[in-house]
C-alpha atoms as a PDB file:
ATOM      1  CA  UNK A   1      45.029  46.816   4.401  1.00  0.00           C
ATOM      2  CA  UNK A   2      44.175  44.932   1.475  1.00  0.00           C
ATOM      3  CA  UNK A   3      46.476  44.795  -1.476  1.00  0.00           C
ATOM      4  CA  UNK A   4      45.233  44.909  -5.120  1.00  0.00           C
ATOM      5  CA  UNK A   5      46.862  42.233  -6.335  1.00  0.00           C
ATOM      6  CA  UNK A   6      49.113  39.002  -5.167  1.00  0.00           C
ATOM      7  CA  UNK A   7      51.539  36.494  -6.959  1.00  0.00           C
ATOM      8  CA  UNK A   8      51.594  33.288  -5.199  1.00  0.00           C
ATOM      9  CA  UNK A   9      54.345  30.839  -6.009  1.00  0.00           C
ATOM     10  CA  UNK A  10      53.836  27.299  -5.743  1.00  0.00           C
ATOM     11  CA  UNK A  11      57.630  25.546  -4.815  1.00  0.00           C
ATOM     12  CA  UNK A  12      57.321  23.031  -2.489  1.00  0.00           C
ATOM     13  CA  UNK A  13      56.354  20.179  -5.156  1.00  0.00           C
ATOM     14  CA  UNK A  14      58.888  16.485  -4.879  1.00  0.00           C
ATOM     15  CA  UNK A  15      60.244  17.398  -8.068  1.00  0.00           C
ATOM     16  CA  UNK A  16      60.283  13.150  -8.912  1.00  0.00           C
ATOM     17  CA  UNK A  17      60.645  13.226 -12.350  1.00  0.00           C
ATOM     18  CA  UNK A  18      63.415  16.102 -12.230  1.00  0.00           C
ATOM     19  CA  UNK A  19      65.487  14.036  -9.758  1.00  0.00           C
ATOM     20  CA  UNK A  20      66.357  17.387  -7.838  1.00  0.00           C
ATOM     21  CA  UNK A  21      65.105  20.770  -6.388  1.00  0.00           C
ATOM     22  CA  UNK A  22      62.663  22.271  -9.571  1.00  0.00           C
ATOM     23  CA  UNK A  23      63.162  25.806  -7.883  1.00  0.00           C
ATOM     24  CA  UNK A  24      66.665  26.003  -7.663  1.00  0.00           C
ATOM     25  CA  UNK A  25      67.590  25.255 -11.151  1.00  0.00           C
ATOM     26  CA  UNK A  26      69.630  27.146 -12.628  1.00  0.00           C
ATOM     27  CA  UNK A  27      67.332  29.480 -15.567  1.00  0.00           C
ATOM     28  CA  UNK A  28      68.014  32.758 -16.732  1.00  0.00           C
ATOM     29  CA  UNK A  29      71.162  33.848 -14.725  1.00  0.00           C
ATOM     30  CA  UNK A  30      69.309  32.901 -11.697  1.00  0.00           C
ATOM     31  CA  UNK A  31      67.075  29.735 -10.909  1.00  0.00           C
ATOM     32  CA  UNK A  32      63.246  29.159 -11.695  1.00  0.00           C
ATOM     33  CA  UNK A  33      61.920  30.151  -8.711  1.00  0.00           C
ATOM     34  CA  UNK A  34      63.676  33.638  -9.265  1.00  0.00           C
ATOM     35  CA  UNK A  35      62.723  33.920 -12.530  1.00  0.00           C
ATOM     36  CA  UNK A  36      59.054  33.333 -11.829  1.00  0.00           C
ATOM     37  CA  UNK A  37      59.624  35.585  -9.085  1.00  0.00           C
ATOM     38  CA  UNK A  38      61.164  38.631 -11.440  1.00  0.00           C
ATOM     39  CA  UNK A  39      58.304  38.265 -13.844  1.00  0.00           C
ATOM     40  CA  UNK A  40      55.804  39.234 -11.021  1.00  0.00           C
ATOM     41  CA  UNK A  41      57.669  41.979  -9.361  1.00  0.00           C
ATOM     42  CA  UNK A  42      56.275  44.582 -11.562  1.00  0.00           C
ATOM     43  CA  UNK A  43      52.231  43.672 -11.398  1.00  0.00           C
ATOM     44  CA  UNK A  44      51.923  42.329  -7.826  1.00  0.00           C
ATOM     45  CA  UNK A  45      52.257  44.163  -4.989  1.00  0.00           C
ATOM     46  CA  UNK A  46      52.644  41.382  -2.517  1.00  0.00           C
ATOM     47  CA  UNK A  47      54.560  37.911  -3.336  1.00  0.00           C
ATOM     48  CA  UNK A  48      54.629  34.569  -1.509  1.00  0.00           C
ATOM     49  CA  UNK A  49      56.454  31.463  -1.971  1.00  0.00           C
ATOM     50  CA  UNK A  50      54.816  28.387  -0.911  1.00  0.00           C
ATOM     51  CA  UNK A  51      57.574  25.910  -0.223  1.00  0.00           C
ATOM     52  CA  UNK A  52      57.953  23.479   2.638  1.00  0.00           C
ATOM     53  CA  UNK A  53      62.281  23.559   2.243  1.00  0.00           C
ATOM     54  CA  UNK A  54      63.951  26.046   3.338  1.00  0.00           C
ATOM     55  CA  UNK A  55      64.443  29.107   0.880  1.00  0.00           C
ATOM     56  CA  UNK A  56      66.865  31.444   0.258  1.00  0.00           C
ATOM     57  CA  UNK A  57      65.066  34.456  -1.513  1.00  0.00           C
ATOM     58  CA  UNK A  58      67.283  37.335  -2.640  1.00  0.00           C
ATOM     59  CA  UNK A  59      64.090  39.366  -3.726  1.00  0.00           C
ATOM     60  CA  UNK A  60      62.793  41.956  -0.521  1.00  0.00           C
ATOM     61  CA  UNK A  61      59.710  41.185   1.457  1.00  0.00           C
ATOM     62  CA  UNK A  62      58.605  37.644   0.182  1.00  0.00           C
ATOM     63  CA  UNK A  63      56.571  36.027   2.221  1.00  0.00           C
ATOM     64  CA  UNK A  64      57.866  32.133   2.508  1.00  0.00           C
ATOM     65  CA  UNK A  65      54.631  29.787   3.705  1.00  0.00           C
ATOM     66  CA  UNK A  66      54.962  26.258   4.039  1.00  0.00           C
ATOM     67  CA  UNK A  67      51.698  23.835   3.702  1.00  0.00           C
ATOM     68  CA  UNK A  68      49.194  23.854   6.190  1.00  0.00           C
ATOM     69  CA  UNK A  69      47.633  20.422   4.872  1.00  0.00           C
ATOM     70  CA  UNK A  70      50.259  18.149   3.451  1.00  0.00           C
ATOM     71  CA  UNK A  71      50.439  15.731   0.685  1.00  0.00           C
ATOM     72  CA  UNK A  72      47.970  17.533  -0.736  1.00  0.00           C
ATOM     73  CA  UNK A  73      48.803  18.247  -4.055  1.00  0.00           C
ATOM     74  CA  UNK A  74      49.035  21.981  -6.056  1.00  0.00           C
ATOM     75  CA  UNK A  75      45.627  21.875  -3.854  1.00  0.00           C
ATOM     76  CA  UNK A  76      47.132  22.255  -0.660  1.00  0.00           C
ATOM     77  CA  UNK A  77      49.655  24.737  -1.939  1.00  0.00           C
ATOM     78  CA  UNK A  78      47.045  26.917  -3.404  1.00  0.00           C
ATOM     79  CA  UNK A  79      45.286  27.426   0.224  1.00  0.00           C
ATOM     80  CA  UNK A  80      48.845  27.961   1.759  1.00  0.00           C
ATOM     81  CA  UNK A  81      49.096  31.130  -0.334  1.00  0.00           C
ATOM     82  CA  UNK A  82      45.564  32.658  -0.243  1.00  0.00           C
ATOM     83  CA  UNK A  83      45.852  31.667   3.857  1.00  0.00           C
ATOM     84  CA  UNK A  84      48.369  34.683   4.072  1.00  0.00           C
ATOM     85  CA  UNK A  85      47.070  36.800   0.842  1.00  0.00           C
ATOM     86  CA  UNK A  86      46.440  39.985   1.659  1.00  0.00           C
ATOM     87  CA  UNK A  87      44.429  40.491  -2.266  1.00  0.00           C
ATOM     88  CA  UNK A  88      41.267  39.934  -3.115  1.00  0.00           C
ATOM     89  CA  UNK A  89      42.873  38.473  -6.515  1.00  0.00           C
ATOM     90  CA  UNK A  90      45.867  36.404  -6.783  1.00  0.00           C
ATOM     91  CA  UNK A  91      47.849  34.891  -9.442  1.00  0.00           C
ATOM     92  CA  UNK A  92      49.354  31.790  -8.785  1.00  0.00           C
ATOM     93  CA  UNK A  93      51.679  29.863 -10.850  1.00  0.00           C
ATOM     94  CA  UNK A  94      53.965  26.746 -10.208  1.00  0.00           C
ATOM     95  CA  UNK A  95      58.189  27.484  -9.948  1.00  0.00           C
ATOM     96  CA  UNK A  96      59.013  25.560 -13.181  1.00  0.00           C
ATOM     97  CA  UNK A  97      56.875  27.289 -15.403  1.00  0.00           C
ATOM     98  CA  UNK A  98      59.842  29.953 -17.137  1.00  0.00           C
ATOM     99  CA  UNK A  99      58.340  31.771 -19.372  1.00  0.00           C
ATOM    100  CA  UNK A 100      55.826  33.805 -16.877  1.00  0.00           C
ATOM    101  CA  UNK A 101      54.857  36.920 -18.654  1.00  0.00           C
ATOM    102  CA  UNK A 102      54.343  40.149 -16.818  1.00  0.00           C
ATOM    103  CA  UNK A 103      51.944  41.573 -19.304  1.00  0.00           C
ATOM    104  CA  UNK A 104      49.890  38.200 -19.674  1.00  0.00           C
ATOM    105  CA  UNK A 105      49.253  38.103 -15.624  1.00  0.00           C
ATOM    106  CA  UNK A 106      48.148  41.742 -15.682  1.00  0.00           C
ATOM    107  CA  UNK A 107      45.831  41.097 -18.269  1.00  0.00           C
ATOM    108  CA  UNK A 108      44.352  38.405 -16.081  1.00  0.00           C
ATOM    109  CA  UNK A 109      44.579  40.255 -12.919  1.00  0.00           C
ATOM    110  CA  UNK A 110      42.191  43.345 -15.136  1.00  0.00           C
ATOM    111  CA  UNK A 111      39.723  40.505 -16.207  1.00  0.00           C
ATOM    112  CA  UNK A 112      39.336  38.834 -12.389  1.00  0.00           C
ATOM    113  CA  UNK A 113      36.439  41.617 -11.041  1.00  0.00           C
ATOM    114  CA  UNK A 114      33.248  39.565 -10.271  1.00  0.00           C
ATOM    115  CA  UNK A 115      35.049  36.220 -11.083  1.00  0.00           C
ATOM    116  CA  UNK A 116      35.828  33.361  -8.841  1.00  0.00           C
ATOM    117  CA  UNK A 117      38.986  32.676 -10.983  1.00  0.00           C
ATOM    118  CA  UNK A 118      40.519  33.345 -14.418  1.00  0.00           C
ATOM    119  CA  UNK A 119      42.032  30.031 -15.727  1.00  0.00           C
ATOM    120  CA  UNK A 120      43.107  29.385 -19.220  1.00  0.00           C
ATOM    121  CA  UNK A 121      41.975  26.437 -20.700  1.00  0.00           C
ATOM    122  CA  UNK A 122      43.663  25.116 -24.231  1.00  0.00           C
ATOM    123  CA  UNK A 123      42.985  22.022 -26.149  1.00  0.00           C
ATOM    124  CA  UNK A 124      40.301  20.838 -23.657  1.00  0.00           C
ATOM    125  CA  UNK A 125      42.705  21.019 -20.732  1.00  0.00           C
ATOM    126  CA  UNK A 126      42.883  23.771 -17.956  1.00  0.00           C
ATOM    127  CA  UNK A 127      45.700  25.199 -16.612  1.00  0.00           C
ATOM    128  CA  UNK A 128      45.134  25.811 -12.147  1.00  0.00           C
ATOM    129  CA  UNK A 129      48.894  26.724 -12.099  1.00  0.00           C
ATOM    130  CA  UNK A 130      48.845  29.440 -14.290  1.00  0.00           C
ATOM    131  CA  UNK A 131      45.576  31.075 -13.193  1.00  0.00           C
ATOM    132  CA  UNK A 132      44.055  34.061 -10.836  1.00  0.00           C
ATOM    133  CA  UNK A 133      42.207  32.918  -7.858  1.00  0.00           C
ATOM    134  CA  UNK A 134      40.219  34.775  -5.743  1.00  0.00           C
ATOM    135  CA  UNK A 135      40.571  34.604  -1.954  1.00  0.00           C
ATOM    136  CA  UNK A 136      37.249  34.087  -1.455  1.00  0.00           C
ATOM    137  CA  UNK A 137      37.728  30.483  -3.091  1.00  0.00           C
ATOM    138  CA  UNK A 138      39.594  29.463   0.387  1.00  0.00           C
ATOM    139  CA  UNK A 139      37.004  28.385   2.537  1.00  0.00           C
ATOM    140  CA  UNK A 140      35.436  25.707  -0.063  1.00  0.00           C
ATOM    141  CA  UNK A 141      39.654  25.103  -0.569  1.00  0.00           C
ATOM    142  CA  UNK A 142      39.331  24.197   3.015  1.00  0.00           C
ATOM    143  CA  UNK A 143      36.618  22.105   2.893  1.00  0.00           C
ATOM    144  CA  UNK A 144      37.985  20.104   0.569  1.00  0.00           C
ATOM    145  CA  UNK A 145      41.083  19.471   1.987  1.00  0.00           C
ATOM    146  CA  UNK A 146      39.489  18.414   5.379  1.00  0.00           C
ATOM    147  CA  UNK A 147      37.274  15.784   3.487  1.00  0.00           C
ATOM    148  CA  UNK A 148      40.330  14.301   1.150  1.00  0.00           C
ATOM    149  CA  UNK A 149      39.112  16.006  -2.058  1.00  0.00           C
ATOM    150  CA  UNK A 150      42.788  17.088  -3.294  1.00  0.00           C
ATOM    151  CA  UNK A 151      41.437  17.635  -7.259  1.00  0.00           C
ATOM    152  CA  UNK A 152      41.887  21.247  -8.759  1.00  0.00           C
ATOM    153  CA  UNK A 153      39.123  20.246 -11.219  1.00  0.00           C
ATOM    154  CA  UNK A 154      36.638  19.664  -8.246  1.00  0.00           C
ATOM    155  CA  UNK A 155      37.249  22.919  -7.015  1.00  0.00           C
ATOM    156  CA  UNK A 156      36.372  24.581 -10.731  1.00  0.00           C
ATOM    157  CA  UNK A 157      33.490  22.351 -10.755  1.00  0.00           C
ATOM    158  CA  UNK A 158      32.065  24.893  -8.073  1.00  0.00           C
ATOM    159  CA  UNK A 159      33.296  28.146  -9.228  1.00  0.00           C
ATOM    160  CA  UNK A 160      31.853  31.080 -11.220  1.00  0.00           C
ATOM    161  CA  UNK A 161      35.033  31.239 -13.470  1.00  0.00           C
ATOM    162  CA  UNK A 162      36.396  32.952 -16.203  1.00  0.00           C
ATOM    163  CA  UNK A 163      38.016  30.713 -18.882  1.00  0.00           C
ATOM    164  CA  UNK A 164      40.529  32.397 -21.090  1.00  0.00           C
ATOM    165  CA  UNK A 165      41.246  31.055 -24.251  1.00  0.00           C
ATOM    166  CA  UNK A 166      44.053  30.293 -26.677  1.00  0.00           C
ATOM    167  CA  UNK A 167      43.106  32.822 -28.615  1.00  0.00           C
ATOM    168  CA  UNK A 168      43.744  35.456 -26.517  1.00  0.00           C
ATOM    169  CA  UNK A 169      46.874  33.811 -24.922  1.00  0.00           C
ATOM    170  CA  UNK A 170      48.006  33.996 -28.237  1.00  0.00           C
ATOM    171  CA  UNK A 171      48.125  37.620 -28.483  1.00  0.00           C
ATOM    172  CA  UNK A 172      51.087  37.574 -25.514  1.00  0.00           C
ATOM    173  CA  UNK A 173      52.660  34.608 -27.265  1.00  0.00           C
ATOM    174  CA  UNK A 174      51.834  32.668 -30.000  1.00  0.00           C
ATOM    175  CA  UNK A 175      53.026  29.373 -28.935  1.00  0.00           C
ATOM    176  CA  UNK A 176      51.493  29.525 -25.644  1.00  0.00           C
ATOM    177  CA  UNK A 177      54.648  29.088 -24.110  1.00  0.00           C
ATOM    178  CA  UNK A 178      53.653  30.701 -20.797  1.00  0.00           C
ATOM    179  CA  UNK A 179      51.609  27.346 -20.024  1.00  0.00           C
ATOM    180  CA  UNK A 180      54.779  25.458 -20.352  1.00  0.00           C
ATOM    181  CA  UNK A 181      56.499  23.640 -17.418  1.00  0.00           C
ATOM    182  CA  UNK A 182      59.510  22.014 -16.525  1.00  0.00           C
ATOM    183  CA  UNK A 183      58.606  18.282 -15.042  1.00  0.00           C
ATOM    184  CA  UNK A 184      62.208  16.101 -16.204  1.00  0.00           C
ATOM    185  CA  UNK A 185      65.553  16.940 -17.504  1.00  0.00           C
ATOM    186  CA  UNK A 186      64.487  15.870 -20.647  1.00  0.00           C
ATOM    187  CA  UNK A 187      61.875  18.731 -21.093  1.00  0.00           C
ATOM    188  CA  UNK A 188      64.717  21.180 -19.817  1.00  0.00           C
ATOM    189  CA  UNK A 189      66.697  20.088 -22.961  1.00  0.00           C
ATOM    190  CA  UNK A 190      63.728  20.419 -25.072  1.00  0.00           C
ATOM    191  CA  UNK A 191      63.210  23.985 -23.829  1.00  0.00           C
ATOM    192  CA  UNK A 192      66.644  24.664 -24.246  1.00  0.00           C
ATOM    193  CA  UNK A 193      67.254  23.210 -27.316  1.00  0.00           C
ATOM    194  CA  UNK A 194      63.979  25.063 -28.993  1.00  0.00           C
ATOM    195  CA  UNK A 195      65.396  28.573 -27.560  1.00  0.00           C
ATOM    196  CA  UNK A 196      68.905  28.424 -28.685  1.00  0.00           C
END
């Protein structure tokens, strides 16, 4: 049975810059990957966590997926999650991004319908982590990964997508905070610091 829609959670990243675990900071009363997780309880019927740790999820029936092809960038993660989708559409979005909104991604999800993926793109740049994909993209995903060709932007370059547009992300925020993510303790105290 096919499910209507899917949130796909990218956690598995080296977290470099952060010097620890992004997904098990501590945000929100519980840690990122929770919090992304909370925001997508109400519009997705199915969630996975790509992650290639173990996790311990305290939310019921999340699917935990590790890589199939590693070292392969948000790339590799992305086909990890639509490999065990059961959605035609599927929102995926990276654990340090805290300010997921529930209304935003069902917005998305309603605009998907005859589109490869909905992706926002602001000040020239897109945003893949933050975007709707539709299973359909994993065989060229595939592809890709077999022949080395790790780049999100490659993948777009062959995609009938939907672009959405500050404008309109402004209407669920005007800052566009929902694009932002967490990459070094020094943006945590930013983010902090900005929402005291």
């Amino acid at each position: 049975m096919m499910l209507e829609r899917t949130g796909i959670v990218l956690a598995g990243g080296l977290s470099t810059r952060m010097g620890r675990d992004k997904a098990s900071l501590p945000w929100g009363g519980v840690d990122l990957l929770h919090n992304v997780l909370r925001s997508l309880v109400p519009v997705c019927g199915q969630l996975i966590v790509v992650s290639n740790v173990e996790r311990a999820i305290n939310i019921p029936d999340v699917i935990v997926v590790r890589d199939k092809y590693c070292g392969c960038g948000p790339l590799g993660g992305i086909h990890a999650g639509l490999s065990v989708s059961m959605s035609t559409y599927n929102f995926v979005v990276a654990c340090d991004m805290p300010f997921v909104q529930s209304s935003l991604v069902d917005y998305m999800f309603r605009l998907a319908e005859g589109y490869d993926a909905v992706v926002p793109f602001v000040d020239g740049h897109y945003h893949p982590l933050h975007a709707i994909y539709s299973r359909q993209c994993l065989a060229l995903i595939e592809i890709m990964l077999k022949d080395g060709r790790y780049r999100v932007a490659e993948l777009f370059e062959e995609l009938n997508m939907l672009l959405v547009k500050k404008g309109d992300l402004k209407e669920f925020d005007r800052d566009c905070s929902m694009l932002c993510n967490l990459n070094s303790p020094a943006d945590v105290e930013k983010v902090l610091k900005n929402n005291e």
